[in-house]
C-alpha atoms as a PDB file:
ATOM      1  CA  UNK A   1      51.587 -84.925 -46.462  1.00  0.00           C
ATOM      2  CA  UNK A   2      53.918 -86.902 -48.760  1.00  0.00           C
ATOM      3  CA  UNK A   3      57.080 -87.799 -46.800  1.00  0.00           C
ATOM      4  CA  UNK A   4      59.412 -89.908 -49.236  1.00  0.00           C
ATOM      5  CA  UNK A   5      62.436 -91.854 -47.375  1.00  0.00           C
ATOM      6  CA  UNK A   6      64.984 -93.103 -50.091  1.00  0.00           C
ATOM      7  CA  UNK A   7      65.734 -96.231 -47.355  1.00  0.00           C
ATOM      8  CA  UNK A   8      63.087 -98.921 -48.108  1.00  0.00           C
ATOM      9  CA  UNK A   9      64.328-102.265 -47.206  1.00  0.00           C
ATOM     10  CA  UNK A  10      63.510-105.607 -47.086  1.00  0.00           C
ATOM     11  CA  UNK A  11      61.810-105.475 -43.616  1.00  0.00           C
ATOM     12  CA  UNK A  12      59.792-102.309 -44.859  1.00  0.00           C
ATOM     13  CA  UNK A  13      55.939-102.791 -44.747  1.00  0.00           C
ATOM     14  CA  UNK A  14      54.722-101.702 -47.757  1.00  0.00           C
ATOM     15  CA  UNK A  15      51.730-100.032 -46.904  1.00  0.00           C
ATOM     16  CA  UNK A  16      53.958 -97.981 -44.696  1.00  0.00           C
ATOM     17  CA  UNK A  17      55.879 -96.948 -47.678  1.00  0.00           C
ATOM     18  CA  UNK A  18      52.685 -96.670 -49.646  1.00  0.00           C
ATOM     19  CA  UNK A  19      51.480 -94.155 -46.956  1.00  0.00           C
ATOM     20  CA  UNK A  20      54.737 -92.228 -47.138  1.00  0.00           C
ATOM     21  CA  UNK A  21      54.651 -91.615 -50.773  1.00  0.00           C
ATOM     22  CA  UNK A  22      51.223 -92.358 -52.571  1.00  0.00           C
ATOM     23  CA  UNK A  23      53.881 -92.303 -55.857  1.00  0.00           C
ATOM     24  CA  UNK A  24      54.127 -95.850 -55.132  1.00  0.00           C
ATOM     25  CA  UNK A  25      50.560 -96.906 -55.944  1.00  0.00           C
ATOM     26  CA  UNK A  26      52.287 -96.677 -59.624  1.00  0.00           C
ATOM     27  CA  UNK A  27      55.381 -99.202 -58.701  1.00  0.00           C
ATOM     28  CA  UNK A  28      52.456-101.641 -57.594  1.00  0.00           C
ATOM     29  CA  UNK A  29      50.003-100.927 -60.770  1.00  0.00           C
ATOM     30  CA  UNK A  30      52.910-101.347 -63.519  1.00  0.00           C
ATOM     31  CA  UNK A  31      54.686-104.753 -61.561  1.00  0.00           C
ATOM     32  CA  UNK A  32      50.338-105.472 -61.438  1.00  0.00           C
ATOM     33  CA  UNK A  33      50.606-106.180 -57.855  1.00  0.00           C
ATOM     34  CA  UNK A  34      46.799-105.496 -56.293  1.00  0.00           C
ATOM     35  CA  UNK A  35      46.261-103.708 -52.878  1.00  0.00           C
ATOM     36  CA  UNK A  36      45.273-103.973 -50.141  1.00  0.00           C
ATOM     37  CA  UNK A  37      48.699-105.111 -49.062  1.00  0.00           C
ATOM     38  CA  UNK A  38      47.972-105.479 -45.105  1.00  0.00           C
ATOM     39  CA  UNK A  39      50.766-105.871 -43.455  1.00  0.00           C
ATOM     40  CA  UNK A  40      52.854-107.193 -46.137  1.00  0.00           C
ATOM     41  CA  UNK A  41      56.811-106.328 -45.697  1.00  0.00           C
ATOM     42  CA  UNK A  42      58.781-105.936 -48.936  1.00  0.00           C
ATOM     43  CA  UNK A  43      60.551-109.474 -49.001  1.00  0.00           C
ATOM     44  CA  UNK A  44      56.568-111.241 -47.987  1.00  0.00           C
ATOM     45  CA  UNK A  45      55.311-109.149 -51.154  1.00  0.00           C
ATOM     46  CA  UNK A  46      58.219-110.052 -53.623  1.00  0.00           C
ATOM     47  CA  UNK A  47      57.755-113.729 -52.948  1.00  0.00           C
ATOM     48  CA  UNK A  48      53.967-113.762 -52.992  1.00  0.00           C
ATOM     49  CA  UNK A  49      54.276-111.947 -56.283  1.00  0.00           C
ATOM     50  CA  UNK A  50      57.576-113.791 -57.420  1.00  0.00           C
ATOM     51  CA  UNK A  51      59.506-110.256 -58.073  1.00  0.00           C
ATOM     52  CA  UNK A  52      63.566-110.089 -57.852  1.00  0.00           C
ATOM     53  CA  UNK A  53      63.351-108.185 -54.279  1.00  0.00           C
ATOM     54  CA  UNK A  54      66.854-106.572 -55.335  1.00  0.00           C
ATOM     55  CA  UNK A  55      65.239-105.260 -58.266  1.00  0.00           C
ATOM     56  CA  UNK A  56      61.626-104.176 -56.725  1.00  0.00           C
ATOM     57  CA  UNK A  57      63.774-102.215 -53.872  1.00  0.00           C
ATOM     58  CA  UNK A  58      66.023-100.384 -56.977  1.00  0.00           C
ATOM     59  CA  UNK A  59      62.756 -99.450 -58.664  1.00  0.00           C
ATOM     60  CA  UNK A  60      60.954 -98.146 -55.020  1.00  0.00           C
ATOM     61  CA  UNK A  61      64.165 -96.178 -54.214  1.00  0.00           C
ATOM     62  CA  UNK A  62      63.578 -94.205 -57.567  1.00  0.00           C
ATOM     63  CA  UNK A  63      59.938 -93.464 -56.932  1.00  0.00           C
ATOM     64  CA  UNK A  64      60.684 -92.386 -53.479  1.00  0.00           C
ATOM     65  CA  UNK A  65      63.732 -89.879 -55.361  1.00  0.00           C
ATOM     66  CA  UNK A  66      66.926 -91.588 -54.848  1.00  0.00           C
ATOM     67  CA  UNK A  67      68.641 -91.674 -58.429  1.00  0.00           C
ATOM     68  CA  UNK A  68      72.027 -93.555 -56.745  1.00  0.00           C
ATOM     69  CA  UNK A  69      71.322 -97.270 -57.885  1.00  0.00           C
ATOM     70  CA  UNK A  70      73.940 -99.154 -57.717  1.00  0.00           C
ATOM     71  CA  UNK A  71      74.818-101.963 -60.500  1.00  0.00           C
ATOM     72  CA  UNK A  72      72.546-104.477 -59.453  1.00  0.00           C
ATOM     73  CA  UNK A  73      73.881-108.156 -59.425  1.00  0.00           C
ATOM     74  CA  UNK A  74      70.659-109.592 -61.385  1.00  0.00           C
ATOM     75  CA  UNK A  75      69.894-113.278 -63.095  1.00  0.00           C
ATOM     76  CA  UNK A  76      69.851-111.980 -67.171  1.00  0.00           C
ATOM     77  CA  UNK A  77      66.423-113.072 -67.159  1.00  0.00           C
ATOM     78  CA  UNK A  78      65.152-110.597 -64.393  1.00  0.00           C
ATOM     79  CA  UNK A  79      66.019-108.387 -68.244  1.00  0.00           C
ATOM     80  CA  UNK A  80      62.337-109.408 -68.808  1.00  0.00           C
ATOM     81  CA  UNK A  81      60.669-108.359 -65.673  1.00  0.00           C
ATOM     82  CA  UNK A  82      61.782-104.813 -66.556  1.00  0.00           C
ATOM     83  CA  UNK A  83      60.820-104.798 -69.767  1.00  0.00           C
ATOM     84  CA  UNK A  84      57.368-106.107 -68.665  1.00  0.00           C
ATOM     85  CA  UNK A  85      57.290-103.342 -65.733  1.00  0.00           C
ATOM     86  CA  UNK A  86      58.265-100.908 -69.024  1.00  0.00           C
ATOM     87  CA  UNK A  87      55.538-102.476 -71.095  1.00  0.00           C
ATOM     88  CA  UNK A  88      52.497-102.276 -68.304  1.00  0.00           C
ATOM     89  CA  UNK A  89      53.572 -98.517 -67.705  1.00  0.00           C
ATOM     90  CA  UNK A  90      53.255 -98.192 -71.539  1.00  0.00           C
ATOM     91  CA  UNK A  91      50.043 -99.384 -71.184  1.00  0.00           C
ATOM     92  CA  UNK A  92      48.836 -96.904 -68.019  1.00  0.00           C
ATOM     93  CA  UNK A  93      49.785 -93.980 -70.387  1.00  0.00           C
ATOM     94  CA  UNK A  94      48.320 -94.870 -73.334  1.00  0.00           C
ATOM     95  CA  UNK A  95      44.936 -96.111 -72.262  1.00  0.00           C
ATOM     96  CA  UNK A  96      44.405 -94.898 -68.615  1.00  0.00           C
ATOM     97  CA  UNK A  97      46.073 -91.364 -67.883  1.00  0.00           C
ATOM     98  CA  UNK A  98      46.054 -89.874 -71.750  1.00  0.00           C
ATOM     99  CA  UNK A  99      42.345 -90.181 -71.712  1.00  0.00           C
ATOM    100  CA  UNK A 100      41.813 -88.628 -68.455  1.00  0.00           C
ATOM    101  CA  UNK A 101      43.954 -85.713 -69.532  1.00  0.00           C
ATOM    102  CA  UNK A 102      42.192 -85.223 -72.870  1.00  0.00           C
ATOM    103  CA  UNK A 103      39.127 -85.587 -71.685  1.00  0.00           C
ATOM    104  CA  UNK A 104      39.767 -82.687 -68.380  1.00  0.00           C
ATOM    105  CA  UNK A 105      41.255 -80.620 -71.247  1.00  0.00           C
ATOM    106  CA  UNK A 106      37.502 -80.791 -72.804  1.00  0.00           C
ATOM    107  CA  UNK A 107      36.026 -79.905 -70.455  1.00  0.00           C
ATOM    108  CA  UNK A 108      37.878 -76.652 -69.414  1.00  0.00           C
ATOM    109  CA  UNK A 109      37.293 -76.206 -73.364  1.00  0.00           C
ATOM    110  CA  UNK A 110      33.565 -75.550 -72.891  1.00  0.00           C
ATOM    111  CA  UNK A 111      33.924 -73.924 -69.874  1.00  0.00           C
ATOM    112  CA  UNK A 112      36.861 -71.111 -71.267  1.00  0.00           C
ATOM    113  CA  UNK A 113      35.952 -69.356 -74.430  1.00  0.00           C
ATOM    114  CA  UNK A 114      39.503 -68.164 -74.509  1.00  0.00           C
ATOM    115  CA  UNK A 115      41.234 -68.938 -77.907  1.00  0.00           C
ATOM    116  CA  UNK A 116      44.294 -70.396 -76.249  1.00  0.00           C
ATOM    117  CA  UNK A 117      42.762 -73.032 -74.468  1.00  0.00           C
ATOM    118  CA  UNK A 118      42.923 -74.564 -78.449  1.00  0.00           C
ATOM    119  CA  UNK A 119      46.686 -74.022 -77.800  1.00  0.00           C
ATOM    120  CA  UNK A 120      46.451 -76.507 -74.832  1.00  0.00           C
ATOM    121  CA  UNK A 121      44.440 -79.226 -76.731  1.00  0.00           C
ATOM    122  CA  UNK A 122      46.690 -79.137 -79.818  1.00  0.00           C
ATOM    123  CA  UNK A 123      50.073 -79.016 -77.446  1.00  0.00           C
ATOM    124  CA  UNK A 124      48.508 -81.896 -75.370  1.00  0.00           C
ATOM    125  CA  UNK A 125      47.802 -84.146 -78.517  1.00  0.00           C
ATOM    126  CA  UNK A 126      51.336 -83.375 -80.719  1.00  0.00           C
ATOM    127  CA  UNK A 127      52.791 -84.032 -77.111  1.00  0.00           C
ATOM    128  CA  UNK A 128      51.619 -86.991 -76.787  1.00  0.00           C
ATOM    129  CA  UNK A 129      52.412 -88.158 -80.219  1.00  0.00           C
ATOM    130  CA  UNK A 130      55.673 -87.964 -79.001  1.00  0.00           C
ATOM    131  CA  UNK A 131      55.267 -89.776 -76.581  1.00  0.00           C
ATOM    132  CA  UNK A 132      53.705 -92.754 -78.672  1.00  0.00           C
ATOM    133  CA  UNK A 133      56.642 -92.621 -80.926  1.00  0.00           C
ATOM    134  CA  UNK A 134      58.553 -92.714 -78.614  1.00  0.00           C
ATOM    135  CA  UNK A 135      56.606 -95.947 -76.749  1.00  0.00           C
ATOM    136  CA  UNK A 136      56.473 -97.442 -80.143  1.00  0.00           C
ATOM    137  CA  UNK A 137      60.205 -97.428 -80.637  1.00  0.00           C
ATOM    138  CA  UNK A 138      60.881 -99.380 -77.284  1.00  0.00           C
ATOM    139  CA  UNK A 139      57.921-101.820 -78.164  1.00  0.00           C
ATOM    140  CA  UNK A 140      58.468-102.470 -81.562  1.00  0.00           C
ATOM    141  CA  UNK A 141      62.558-102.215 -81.740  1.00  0.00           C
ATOM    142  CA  UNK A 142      64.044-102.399 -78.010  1.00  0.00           C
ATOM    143  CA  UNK A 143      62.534-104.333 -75.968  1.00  0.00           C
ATOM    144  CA  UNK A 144      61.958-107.505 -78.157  1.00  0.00           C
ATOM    145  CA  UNK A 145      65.960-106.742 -78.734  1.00  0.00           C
ATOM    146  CA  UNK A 146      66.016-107.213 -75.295  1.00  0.00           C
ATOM    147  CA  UNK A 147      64.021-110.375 -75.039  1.00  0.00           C
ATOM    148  CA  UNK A 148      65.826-112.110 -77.815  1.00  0.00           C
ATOM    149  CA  UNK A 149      69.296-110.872 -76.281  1.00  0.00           C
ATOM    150  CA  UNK A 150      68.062-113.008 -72.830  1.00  0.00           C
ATOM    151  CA  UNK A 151      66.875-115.897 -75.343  1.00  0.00           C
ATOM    152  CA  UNK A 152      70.674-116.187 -76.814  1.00  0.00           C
ATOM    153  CA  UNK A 153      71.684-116.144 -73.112  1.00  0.00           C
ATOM    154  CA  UNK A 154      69.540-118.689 -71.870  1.00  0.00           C
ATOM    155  CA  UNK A 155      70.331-121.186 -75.452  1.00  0.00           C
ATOM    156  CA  UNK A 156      74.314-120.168 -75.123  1.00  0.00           C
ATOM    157  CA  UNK A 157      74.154-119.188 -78.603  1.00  0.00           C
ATOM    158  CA  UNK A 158      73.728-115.954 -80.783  1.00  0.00           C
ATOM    159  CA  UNK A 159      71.130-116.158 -83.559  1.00  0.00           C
ATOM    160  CA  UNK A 160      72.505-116.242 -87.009  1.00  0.00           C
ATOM    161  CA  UNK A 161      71.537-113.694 -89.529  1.00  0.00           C
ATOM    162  CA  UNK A 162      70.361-110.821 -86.979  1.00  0.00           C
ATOM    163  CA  UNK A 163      70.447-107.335 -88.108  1.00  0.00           C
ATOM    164  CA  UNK A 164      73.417-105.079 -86.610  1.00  0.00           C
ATOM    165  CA  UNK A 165      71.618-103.733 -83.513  1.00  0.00           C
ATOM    166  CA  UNK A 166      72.639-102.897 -80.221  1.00  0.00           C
ATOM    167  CA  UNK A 167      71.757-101.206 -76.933  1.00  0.00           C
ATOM    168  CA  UNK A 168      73.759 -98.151 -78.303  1.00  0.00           C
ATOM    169  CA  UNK A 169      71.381 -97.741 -80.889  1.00  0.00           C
ATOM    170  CA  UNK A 170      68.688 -97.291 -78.446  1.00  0.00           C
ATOM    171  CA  UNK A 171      70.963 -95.294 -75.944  1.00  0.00           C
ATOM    172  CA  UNK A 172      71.577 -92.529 -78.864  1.00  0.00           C
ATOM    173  CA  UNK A 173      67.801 -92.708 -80.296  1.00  0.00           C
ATOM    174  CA  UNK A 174      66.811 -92.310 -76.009  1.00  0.00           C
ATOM    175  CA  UNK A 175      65.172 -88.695 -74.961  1.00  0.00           C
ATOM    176  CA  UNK A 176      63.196 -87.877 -71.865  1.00  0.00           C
ATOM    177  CA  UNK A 177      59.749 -87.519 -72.804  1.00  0.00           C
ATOM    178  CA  UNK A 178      58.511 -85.930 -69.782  1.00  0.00           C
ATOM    179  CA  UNK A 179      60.517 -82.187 -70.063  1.00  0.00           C
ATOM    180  CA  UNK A 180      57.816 -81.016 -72.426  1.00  0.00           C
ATOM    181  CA  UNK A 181      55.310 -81.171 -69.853  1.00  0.00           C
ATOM    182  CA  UNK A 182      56.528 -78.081 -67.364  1.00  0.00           C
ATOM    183  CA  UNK A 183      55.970 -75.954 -70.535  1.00  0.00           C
ATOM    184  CA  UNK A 184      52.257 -76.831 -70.374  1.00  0.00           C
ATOM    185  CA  UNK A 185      51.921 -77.060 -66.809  1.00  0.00           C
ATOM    186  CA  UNK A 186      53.453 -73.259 -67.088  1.00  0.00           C
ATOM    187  CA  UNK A 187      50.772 -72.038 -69.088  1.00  0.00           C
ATOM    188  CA  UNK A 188      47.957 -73.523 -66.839  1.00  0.00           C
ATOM    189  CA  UNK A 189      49.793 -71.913 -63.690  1.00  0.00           C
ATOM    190  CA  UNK A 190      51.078 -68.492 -65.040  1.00  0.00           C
ATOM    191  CA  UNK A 191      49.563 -67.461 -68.237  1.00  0.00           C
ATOM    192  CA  UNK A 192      45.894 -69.125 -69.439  1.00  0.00           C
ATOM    193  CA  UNK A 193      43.046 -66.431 -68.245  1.00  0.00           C
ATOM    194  CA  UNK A 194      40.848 -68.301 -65.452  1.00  0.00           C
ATOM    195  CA  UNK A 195      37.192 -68.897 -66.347  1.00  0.00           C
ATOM    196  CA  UNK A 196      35.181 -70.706 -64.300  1.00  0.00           C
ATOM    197  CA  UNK A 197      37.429 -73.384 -64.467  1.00  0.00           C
ATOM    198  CA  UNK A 198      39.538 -73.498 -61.327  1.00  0.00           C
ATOM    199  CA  UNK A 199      38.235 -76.944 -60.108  1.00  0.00           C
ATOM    200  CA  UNK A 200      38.886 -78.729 -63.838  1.00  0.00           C
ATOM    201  CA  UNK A 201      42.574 -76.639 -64.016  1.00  0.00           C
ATOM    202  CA  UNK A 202      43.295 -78.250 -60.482  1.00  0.00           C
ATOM    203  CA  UNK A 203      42.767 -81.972 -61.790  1.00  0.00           C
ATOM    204  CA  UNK A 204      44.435 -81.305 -64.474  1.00  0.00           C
ATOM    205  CA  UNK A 205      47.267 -79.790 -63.025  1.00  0.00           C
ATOM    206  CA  UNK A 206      47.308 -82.999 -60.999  1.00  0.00           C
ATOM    207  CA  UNK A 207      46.848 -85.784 -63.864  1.00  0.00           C
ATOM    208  CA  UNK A 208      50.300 -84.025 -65.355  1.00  0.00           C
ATOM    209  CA  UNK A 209      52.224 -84.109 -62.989  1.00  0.00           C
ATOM    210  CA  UNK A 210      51.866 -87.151 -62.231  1.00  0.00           C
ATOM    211  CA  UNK A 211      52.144 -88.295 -65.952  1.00  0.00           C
ATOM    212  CA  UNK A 212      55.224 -86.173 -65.334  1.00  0.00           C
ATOM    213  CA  UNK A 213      56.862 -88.034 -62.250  1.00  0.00           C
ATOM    214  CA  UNK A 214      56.115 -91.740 -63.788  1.00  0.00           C
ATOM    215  CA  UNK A 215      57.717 -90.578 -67.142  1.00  0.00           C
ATOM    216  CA  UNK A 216      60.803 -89.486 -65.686  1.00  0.00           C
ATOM    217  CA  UNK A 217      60.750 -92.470 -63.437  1.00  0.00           C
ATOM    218  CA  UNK A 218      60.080 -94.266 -66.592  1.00  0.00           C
ATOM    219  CA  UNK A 219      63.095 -92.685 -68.079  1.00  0.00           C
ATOM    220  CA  UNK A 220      65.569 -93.217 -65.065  1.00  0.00           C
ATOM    221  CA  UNK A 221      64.733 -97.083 -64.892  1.00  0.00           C
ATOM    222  CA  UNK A 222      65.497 -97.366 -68.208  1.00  0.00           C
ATOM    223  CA  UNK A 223      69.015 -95.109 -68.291  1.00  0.00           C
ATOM    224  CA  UNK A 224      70.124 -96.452 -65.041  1.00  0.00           C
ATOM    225  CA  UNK A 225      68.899-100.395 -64.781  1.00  0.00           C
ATOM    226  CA  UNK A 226      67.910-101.009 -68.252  1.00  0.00           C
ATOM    227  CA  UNK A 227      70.857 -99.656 -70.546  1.00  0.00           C
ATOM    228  CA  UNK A 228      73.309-100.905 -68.196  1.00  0.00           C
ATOM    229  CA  UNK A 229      72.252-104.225 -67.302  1.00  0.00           C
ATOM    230  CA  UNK A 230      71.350-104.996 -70.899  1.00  0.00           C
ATOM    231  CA  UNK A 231      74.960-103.983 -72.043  1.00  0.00           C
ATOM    232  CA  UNK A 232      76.208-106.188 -69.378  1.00  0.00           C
ATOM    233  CA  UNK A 233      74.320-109.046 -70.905  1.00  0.00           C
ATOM    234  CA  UNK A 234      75.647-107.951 -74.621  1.00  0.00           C
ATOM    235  CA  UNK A 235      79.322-108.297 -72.911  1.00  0.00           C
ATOM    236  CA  UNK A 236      78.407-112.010 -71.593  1.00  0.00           C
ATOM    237  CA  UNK A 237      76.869-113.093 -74.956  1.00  0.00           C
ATOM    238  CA  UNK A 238      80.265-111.999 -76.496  1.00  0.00           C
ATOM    239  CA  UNK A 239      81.980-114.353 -74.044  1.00  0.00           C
ATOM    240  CA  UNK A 240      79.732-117.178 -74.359  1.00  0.00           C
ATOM    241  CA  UNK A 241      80.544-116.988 -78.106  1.00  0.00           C
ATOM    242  CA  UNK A 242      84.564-117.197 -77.610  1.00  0.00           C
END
């Protein structure tokens, strides 16, 4: 049984936590930290890995459902260990989990002969296009924004001749990406006709939802550490400059 507890702390053992709230196998996987973990508390695991533990803890609270961060007091370069973190996850959707998915959606393809298991495929594959738009934006656009905002910091100077861009731009092109899912997992669960496919519906019912949970924890790292911190860092550009 999953039992998430929003309190992890420095003196937390991970594993524990791990335990708790499988979830977190995904915090470890995008910040590429490898298990096993012994008895490794939070603060040991930071250090061996050389992660902010302020930050690690903020990102832990949200996969264990806790959405009240508060501002964090962060070094602007820690602005590149989240984009990293963003960049890995990137990486888990695109080449790990989408593949999985498509290829369980196959396979309840040849065994269902019903015409709306095309419907699934197709919704899947536009979804996902989304998605990569959407991935490709932050990528391309934000995030090396974001890396040459921390390079100004760290040279105390702005670069000449930049294009007008800021983090509002990103904040008013920013959607969730992970809503569309329910729709899909609502189909599997209420309406697509069963055909010998109960076992292949199962792990696929289980491969998107947990696409599901990292997107939105995707989404609230990014609207409540990102956005923030990186307007913060806009704010002491501005005052380097006067």
């Amino acid at each position: 049984m999953i039992k998430k507890t929003n309190d992890i702390h420095s003196n937390s053992k991970i594993s524990e936590e791990i335990i708790n709230n499988p979830f977190l196998m995904l915090l470890l996987q995008h910040f590429q930290i490898t298990v096993p973990v012994q008895d490794l508390k939070v603060s040991q695991l930071c250090k061996l890995y050389n992660i902010n533990e302020t930050l690690f803890i903020a990102f832990a609270r949200l996969y264990n459902g806790s959405t009240a961060i508060p501002e964090l007091k962060l070094d602007h370069n820690e602005a590149l260990t989240i984009v990293d973190f963003l960049r890995t996850s990137h990486r888990f959707y695109s080449e790990q989990i989408y593949p999985e998915i498509m290829e369980l959606i196959d396979e309840m393809k040849q065994l269902n002969s019903y015409k709306e298991m095309k419907l699934v495929s197709v919704f899947f594959s536009n979804y996902f296009q989304e998605v990569t738009d959407h991935l490709d934006y932050e990528n391309d656009v934000f995030h090396p924004y974001v890396i040459d905002l921390v390079n100004q910091l760290n040279n105390r100077k702005r670069t000449e001749n930049k294009e007008i861009y800021s983090t509002l731009n990103y904040k008013d092109h920013h959607d969730d990406i992970e809503e569309k899912l329910t729709d899909l997992k609502n189909l599997l669960v209420k309406y697509l006709p069963l055909q010998k496919d109960q076992v292949v519906r199962r792990k696929l019912l289980f491969l998107l939802s947990e696409l599901e949970f990292d997107l939105k924890i995707h989404t609230d790292i990014e609207e409540l550490i990102l956005i923030p911190f990186t307007m913060r860092l806009e704010e002491k550009l501005k005052l380097i400059e006067k």
